[in-house]
N, C-alpha and C. Protein backbone atom coordinates (compact mmCIF):
# COMPACT_ATOMS: atom_id res chain seq x y z
N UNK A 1 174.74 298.53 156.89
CA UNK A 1 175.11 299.33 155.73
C UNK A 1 173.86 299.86 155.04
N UNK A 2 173.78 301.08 154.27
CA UNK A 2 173.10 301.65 153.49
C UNK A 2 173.31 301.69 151.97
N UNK A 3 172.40 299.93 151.86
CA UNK A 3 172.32 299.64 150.04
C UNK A 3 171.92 300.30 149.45
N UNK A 4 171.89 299.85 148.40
CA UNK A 4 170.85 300.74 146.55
C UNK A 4 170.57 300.10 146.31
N UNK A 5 169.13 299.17 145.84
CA UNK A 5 168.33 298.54 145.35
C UNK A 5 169.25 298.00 144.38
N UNK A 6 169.54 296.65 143.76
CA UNK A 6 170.09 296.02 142.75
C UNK A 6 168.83 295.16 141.95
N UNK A 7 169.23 295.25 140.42
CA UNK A 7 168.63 294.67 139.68
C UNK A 7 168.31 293.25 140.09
N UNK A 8 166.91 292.72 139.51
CA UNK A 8 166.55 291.15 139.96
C UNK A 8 166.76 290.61 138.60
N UNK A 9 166.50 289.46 138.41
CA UNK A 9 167.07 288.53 137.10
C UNK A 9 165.44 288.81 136.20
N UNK A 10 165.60 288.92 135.20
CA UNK A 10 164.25 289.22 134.39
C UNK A 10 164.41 290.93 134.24
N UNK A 11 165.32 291.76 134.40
CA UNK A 11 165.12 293.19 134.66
C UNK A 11 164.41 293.77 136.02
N UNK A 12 163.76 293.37 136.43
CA UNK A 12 163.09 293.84 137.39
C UNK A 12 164.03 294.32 138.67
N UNK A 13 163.50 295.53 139.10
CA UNK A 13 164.85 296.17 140.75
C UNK A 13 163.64 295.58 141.98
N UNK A 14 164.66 294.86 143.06
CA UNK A 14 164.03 294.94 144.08
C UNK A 14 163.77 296.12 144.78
N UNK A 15 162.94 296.41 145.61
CA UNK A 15 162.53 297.81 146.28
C UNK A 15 163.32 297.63 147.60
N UNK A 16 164.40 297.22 148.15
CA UNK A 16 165.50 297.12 149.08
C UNK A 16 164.80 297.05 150.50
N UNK A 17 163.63 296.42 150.16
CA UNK A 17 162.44 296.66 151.59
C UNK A 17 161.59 295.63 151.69
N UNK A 18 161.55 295.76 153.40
CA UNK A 18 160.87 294.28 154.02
C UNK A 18 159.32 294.93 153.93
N UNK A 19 158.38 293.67 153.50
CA UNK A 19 157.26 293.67 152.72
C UNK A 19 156.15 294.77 153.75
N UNK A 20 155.39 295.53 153.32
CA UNK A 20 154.93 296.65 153.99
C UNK A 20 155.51 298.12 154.35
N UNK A 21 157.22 298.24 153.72
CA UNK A 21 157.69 299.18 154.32
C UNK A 21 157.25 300.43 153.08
N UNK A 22 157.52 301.50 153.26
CA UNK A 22 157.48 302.13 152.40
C UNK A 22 158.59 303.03 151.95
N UNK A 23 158.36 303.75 150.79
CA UNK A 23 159.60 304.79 149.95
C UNK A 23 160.13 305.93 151.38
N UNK A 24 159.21 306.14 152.36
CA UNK A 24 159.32 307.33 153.08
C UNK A 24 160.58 306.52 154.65
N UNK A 25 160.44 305.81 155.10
CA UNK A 25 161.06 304.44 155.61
C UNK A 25 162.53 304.81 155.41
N UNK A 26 163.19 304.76 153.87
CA UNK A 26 164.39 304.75 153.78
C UNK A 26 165.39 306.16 153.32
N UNK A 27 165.89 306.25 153.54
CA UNK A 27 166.55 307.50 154.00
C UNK A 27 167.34 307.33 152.33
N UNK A 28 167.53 308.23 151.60
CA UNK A 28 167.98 308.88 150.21
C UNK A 28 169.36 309.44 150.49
N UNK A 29 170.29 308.22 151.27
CA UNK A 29 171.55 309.10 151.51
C UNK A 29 172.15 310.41 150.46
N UNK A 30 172.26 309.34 149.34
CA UNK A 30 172.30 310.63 147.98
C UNK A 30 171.65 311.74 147.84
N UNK A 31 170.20 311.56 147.88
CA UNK A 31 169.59 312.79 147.97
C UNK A 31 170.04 314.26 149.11
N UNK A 32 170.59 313.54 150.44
CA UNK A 32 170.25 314.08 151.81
C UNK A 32 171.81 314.50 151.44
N UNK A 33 172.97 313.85 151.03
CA UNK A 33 174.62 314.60 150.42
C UNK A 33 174.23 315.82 149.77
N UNK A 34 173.50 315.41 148.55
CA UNK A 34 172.96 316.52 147.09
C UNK A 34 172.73 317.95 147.95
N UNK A 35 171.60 317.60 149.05
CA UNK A 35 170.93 319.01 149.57
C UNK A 35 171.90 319.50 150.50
N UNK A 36 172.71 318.45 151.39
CA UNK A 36 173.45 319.25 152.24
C UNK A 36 174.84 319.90 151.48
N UNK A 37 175.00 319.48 150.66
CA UNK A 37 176.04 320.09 149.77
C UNK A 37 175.85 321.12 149.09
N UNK A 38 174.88 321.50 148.68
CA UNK A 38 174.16 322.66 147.91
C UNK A 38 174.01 323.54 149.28
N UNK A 39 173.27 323.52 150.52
CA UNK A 39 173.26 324.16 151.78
C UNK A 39 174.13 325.19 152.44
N UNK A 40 175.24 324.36 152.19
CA UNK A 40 176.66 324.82 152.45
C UNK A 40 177.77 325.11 151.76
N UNK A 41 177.18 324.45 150.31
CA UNK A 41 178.06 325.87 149.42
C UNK A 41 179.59 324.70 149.24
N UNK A 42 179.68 323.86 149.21
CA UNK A 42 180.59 323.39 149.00
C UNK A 42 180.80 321.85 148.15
N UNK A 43 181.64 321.40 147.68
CA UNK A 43 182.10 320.59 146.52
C UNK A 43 182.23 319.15 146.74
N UNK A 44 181.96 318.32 145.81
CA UNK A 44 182.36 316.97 146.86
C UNK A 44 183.78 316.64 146.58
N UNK A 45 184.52 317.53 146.32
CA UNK A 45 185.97 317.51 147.16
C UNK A 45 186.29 317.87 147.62
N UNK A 46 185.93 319.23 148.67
CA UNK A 46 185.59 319.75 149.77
C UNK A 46 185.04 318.53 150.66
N UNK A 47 184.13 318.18 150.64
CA UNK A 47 183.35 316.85 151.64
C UNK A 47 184.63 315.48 151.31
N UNK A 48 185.00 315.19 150.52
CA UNK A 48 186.23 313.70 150.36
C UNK A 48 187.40 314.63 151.47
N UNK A 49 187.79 315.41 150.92
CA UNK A 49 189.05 315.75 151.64
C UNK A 49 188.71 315.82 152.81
N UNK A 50 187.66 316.54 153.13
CA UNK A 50 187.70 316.64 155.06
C UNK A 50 187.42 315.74 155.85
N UNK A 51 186.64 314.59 154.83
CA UNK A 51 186.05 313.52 155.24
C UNK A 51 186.83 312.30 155.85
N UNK A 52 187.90 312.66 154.56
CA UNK A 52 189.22 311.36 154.90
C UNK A 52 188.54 310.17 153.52
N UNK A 53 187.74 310.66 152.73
CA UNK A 53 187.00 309.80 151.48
C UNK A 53 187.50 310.13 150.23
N UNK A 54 187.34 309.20 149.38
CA UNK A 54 187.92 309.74 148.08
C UNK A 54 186.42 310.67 146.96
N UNK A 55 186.89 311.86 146.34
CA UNK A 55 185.62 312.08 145.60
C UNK A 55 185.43 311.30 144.72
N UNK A 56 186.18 310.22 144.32
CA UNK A 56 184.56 309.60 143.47
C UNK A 56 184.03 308.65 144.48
N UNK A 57 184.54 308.04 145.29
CA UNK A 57 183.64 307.31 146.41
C UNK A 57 182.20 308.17 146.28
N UNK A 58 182.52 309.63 147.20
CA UNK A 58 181.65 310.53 147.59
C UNK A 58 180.37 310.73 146.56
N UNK A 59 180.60 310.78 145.34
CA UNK A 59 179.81 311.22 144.06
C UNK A 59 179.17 309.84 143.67
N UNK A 60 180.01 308.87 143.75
CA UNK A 60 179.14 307.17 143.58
C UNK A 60 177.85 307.34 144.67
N UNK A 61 178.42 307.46 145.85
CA UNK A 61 176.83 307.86 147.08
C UNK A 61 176.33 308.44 146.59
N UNK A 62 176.27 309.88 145.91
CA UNK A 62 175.47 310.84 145.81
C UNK A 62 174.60 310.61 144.83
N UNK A 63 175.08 309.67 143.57
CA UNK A 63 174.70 309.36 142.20
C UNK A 63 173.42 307.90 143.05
N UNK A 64 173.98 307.17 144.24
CA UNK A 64 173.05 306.00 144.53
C UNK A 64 173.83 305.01 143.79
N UNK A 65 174.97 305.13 143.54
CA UNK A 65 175.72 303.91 142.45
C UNK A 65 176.97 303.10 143.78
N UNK A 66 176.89 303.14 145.47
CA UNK A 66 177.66 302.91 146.02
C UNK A 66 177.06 302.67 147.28
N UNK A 67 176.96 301.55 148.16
CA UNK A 67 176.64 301.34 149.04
C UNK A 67 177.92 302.14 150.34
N UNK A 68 177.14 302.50 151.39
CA UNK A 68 177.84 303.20 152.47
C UNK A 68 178.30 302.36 153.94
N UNK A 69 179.04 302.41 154.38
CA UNK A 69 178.87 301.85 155.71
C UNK A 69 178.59 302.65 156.85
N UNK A 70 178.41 302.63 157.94
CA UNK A 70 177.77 303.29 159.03
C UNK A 70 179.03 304.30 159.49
N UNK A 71 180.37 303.93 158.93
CA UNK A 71 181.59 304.75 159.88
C UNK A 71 181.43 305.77 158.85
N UNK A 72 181.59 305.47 157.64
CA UNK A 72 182.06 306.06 156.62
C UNK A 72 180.91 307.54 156.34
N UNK A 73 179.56 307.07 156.82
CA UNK A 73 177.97 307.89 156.91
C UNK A 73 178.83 308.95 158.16
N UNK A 74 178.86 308.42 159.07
CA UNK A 74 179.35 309.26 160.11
C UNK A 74 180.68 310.25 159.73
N UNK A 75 181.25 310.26 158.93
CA UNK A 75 182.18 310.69 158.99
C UNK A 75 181.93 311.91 157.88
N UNK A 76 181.00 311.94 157.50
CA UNK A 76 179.84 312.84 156.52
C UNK A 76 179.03 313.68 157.23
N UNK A 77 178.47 313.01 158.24
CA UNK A 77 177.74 313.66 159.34
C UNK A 77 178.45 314.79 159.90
N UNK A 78 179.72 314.08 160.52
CA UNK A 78 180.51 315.05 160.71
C UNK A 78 181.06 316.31 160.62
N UNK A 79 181.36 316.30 159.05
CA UNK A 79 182.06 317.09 158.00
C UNK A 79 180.73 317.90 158.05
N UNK A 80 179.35 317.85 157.94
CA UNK A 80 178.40 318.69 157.99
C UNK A 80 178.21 319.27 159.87
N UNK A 81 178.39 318.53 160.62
CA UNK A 81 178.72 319.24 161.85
C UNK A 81 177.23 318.59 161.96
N UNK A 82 176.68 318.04 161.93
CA UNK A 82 175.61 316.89 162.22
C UNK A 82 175.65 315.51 162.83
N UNK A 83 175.00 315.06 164.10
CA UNK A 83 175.25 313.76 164.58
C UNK A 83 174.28 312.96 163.31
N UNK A 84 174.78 311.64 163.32
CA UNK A 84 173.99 310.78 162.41
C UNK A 84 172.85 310.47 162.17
N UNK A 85 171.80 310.80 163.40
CA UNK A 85 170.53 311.04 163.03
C UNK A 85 169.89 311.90 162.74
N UNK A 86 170.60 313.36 162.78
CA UNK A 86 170.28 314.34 162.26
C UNK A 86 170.60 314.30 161.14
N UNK A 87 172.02 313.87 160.59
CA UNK A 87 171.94 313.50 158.89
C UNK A 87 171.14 313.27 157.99
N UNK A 88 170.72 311.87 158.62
CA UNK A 88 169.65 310.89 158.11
C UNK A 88 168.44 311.71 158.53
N UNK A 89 167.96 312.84 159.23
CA UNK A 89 166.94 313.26 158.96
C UNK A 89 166.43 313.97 158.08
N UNK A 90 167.84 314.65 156.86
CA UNK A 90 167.45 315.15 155.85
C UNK A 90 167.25 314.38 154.72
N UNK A 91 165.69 313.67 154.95
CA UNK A 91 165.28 312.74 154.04
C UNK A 91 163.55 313.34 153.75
N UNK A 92 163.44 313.00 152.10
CA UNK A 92 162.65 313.36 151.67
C UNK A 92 161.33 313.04 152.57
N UNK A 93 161.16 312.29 153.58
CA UNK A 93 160.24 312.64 154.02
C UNK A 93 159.68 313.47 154.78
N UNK A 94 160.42 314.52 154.90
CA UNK A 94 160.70 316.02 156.10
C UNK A 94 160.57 317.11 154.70
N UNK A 95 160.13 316.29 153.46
CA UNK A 95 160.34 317.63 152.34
C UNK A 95 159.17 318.39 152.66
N UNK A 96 157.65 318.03 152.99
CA UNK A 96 156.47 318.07 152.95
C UNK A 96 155.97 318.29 154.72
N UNK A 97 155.16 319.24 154.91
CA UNK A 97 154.72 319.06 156.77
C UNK A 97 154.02 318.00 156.83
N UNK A 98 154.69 317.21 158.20
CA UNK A 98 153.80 315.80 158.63
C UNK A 98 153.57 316.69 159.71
N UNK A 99 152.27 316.38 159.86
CA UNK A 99 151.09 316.99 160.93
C UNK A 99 151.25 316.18 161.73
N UNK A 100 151.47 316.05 163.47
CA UNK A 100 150.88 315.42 164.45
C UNK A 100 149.91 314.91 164.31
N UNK A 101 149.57 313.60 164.61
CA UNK A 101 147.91 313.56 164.64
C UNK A 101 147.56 312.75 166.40
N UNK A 102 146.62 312.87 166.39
CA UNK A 102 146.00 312.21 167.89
C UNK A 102 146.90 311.40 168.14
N UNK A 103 147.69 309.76 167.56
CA UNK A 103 148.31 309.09 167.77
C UNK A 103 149.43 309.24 168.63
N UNK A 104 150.02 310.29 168.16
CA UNK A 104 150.47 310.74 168.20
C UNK A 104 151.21 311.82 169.52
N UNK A 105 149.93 311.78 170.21
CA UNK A 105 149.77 312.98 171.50
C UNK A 105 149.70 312.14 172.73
N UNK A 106 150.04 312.45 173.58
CA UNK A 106 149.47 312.14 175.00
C UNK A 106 149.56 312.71 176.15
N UNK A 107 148.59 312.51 177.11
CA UNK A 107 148.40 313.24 178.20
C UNK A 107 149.30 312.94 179.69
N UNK A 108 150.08 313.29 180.28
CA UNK A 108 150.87 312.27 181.10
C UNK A 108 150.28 313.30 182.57
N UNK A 109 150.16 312.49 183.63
CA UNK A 109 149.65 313.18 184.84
C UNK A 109 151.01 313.60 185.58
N UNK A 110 150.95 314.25 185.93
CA UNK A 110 152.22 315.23 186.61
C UNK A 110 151.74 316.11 187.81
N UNK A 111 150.90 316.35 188.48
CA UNK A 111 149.81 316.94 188.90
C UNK A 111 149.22 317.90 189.15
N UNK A 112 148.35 317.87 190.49
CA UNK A 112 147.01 319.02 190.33
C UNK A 112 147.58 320.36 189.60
N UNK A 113 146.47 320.97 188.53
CA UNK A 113 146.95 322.10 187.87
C UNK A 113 147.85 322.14 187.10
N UNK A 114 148.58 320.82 186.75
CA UNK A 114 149.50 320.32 185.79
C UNK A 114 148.92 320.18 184.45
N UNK A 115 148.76 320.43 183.62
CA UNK A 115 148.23 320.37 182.01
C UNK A 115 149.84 319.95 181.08
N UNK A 116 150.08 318.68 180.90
CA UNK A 116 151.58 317.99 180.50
C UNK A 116 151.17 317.70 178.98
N UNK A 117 151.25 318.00 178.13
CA UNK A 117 151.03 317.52 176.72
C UNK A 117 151.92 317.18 176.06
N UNK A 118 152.61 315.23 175.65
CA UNK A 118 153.94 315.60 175.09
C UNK A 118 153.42 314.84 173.23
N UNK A 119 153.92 315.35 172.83
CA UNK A 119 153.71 315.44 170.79
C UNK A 119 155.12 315.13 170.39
N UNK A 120 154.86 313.53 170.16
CA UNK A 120 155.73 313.02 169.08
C UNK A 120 156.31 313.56 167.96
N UNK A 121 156.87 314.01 167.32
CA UNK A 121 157.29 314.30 166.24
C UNK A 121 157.65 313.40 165.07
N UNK A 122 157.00 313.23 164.04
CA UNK A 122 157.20 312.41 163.32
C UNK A 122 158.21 312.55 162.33
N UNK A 123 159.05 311.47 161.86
CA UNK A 123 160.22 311.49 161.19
C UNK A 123 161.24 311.56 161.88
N UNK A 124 161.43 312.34 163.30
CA UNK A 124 162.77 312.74 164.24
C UNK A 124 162.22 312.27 165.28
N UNK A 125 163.61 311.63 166.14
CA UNK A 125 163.38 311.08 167.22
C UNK A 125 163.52 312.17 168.28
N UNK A 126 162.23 312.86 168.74
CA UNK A 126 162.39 314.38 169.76
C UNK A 126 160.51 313.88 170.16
N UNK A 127 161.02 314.72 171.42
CA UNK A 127 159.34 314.94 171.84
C UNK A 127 159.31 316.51 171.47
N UNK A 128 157.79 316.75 171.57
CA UNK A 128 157.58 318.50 171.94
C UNK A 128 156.74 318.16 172.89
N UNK A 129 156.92 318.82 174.20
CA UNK A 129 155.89 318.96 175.27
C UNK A 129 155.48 320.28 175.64
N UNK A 130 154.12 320.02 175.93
CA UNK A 130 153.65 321.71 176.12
C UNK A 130 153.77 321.11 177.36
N UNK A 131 153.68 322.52 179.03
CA UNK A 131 153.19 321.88 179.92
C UNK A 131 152.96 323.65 180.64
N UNK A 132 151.43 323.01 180.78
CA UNK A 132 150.63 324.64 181.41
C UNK A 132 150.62 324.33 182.78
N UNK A 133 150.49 325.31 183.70
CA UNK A 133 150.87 325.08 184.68
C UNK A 133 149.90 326.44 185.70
N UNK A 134 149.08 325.81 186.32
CA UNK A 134 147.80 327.02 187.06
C UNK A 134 148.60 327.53 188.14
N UNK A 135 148.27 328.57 189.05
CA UNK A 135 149.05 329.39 189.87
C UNK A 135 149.11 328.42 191.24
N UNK A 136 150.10 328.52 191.68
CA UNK A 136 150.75 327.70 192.70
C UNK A 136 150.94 325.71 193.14
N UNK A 137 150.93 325.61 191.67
CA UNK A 137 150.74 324.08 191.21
C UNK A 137 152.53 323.44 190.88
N UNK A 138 152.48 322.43 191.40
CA UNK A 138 153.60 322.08 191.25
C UNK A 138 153.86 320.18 190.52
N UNK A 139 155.04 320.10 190.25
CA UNK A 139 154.62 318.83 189.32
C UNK A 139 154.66 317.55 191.19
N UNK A 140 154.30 316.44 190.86
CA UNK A 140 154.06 315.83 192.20
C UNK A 140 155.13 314.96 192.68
N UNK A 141 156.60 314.97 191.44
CA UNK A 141 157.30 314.46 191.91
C UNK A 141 158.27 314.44 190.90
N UNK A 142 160.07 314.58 191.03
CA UNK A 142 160.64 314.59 190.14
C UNK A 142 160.60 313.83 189.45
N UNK A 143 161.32 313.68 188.11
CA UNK A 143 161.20 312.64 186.53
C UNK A 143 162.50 312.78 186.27
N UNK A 144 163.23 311.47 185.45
CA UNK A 144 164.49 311.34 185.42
C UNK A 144 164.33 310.43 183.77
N UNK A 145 165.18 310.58 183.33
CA UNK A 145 165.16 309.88 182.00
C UNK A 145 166.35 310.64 180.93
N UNK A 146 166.58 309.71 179.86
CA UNK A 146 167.60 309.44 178.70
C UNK A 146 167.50 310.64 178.05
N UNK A 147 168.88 311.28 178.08
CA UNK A 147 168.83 312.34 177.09
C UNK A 147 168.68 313.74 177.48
N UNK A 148 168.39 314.37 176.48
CA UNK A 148 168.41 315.97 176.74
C UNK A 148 167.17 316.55 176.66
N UNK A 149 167.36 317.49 177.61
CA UNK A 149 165.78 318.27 177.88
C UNK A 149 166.22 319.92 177.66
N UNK A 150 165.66 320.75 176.34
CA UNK A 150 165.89 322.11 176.49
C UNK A 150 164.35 322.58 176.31
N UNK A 151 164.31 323.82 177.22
CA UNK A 151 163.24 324.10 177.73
C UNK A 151 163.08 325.80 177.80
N UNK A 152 161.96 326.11 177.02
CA UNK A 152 161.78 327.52 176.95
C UNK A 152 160.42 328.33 177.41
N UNK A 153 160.47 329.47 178.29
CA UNK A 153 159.32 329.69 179.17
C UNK A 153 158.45 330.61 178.65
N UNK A 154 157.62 330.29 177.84
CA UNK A 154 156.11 331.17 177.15
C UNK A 154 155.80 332.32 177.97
N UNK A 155 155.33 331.46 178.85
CA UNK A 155 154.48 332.91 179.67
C UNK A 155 154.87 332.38 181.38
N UNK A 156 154.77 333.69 181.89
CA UNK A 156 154.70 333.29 183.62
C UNK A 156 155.96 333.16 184.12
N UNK A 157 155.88 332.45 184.99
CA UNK A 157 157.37 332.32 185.80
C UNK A 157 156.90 330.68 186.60
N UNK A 158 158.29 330.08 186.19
CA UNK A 158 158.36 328.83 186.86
C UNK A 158 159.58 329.12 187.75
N UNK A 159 159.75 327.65 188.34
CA UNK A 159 161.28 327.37 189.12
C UNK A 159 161.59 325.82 188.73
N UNK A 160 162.61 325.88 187.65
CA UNK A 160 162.82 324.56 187.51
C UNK A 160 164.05 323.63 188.54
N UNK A 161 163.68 322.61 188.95
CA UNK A 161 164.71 322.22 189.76
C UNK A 161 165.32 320.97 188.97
N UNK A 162 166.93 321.18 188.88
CA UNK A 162 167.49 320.21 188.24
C UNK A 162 168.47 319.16 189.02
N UNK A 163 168.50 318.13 189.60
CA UNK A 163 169.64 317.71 190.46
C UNK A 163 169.75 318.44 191.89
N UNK A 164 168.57 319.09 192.37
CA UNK A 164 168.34 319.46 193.92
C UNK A 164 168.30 320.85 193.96
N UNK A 165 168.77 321.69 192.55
CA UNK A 165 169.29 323.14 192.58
C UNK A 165 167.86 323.76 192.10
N UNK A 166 167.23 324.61 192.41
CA UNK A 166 166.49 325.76 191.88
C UNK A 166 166.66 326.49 190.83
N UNK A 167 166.15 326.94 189.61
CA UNK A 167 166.44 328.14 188.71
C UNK A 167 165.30 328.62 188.13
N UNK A 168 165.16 329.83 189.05
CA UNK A 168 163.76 330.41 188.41
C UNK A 168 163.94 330.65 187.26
N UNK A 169 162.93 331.00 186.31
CA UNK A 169 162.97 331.11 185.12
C UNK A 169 161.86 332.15 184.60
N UNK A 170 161.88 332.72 184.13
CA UNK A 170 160.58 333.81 183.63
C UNK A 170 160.67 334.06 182.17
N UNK A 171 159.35 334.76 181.89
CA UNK A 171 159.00 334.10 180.17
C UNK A 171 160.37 334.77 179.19
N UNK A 172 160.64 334.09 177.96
CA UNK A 172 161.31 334.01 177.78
C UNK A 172 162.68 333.17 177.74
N UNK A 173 162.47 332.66 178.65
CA UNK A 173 164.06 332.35 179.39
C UNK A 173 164.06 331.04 179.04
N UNK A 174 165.68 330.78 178.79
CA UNK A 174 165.36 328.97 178.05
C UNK A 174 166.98 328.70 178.61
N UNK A 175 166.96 326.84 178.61
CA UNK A 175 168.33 326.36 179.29
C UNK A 175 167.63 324.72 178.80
N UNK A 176 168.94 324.40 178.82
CA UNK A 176 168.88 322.80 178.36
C UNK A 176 169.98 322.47 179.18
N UNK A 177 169.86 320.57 179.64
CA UNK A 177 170.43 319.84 180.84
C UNK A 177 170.21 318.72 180.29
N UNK A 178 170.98 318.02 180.58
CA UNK A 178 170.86 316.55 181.45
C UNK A 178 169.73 316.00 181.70
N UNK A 179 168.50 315.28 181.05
CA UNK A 179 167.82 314.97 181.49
C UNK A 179 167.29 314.04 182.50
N UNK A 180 169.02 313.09 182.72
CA UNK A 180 169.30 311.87 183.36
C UNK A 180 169.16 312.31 185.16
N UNK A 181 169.54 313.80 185.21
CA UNK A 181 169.47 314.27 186.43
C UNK A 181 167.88 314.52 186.74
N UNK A 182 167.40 314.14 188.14
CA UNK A 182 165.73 314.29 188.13
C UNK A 182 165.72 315.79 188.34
N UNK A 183 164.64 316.03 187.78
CA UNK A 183 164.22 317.39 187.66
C UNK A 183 162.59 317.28 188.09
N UNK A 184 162.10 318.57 188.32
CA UNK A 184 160.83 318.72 188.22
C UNK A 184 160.50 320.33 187.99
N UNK A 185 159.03 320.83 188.12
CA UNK A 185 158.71 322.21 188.06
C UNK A 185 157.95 322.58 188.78
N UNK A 186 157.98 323.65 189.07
CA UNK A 186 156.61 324.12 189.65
C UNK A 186 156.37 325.82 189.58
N UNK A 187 155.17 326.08 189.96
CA UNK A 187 154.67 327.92 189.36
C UNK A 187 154.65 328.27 190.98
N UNK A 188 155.07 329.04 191.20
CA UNK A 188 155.15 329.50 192.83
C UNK A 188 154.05 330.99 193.01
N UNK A 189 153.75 331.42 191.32
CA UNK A 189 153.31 332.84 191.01
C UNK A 189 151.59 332.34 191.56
N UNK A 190 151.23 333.60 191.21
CA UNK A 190 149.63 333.63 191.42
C UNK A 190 149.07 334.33 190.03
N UNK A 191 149.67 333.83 188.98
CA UNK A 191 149.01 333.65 187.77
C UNK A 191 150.06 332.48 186.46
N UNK A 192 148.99 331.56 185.86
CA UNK A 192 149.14 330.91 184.72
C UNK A 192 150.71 330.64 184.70
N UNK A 193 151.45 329.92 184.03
CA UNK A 193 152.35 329.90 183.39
C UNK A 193 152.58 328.56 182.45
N UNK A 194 153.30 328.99 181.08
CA UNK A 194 153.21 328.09 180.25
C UNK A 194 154.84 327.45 179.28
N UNK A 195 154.89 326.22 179.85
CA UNK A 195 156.06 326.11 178.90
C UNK A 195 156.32 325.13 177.92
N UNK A 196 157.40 325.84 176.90
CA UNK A 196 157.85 324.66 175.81
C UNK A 196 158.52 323.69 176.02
N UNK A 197 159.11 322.34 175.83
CA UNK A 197 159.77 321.88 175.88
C UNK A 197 160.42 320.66 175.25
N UNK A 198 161.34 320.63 174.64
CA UNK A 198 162.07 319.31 173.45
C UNK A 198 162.58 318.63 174.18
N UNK A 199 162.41 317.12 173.72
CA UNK A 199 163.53 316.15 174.53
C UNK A 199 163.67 315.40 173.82
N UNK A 200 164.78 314.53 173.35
CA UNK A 200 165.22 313.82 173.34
C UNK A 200 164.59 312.31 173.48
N UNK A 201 163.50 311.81 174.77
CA UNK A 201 163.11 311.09 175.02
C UNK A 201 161.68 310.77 174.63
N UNK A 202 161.52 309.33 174.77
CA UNK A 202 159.78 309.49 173.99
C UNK A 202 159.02 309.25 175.64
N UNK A 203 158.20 310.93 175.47
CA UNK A 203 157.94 310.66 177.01
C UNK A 203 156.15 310.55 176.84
N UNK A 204 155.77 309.59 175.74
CA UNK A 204 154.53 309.10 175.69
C UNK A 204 154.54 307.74 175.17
């Protein structure tokens, strides 16, 4: 469940957090209702009714005067057309740009003429991977893993293979899959090519 800090005896509020955590850590359900409700233009009896919640339930969350349970969060998520971690990602700590930093980065070998760069994203659970790719270089072996892979082509022309099938691709051109199916890439051209790519998975 998603508490609200309660008063300690002497006046004092506990900070609802195991020792070292910080304000950025816990997600401002209230806050993250407030903005998505303002977003979309609609009421929190608009959000109770579609929700299957009552509005003052809804407005106790929003006020921080009502602890939530995980079905009841979801069913909010919902009503915004958001899975639950995308919910919970509209938290004040996404108010401000968090910069990548080195920690952050890593280099994964994929091979010759392969340049694979995948960048954590901080606050959301997504990779960003760059992956450059020199003329007639191919990756050295398919990769298979959790989740979704959408993928958009900068420059050049690749051939991505997903599950045994071919699909060339040229700049511009973008498609998302299955990442569970092995895939790999390769540049068949005789110049550069460079691509974007989000996943789902932490592939550093």
């Amino acid at each position: 469940m998603v508490k609200r800090s309660k008063a300690r005896a002497g006046g004092k509020r506990s900070n609802g957090k195991a020792k070292g955590a910080t304000n950025a850590q816990l997600p401002d359900v209230g806050k993250i209702l407030k903005h998505l409700r303002a977003r979309h233009r609609v009421t929190v009896r608009d959000v109770a009714e579609r929700s299957g919640l009552s509005p003052s339930f809804v407005s106790a969350v929003e006020r921080g005067e009502s602890d939530i349970s995980l079905g009841r969060l979801a069913r909010l998520a919902q009503f915004f057309e958001q899975d639950l971690g995308a919910f919970l990602g509209f938290s004040t700590q996404l108010s401000h740009p968090n910069f990548v930093g080195k920690e952050s980065r890593s280099k994964v070998k994929r091979g010759r003429g392969v340049d694979y760069q995948a960048l954590h994203l901080p606050g959301i659970d997504l990779d960003l991977v760059i992956v450059r790719m020199a003329p007639h270089s191919a990756f050295r072996s398919e990769i298979a893993h959790d989740g979704i892979d959408v993928v958009y082509v900068l420059e050049g022309d690749v051939v991505l293979r997903v599950d045994g099938v071919d699909y060339p691709m040229s700049g511009d051109a973008c498609c998302v899959y299955a990442a569970g199916y092995a895939h790999a890439m390769r540049n068949e051209s005789a110049r550069p090519a460079c691509v974007v790519a989000l996943t789902t998975a932490r592939m550093n």
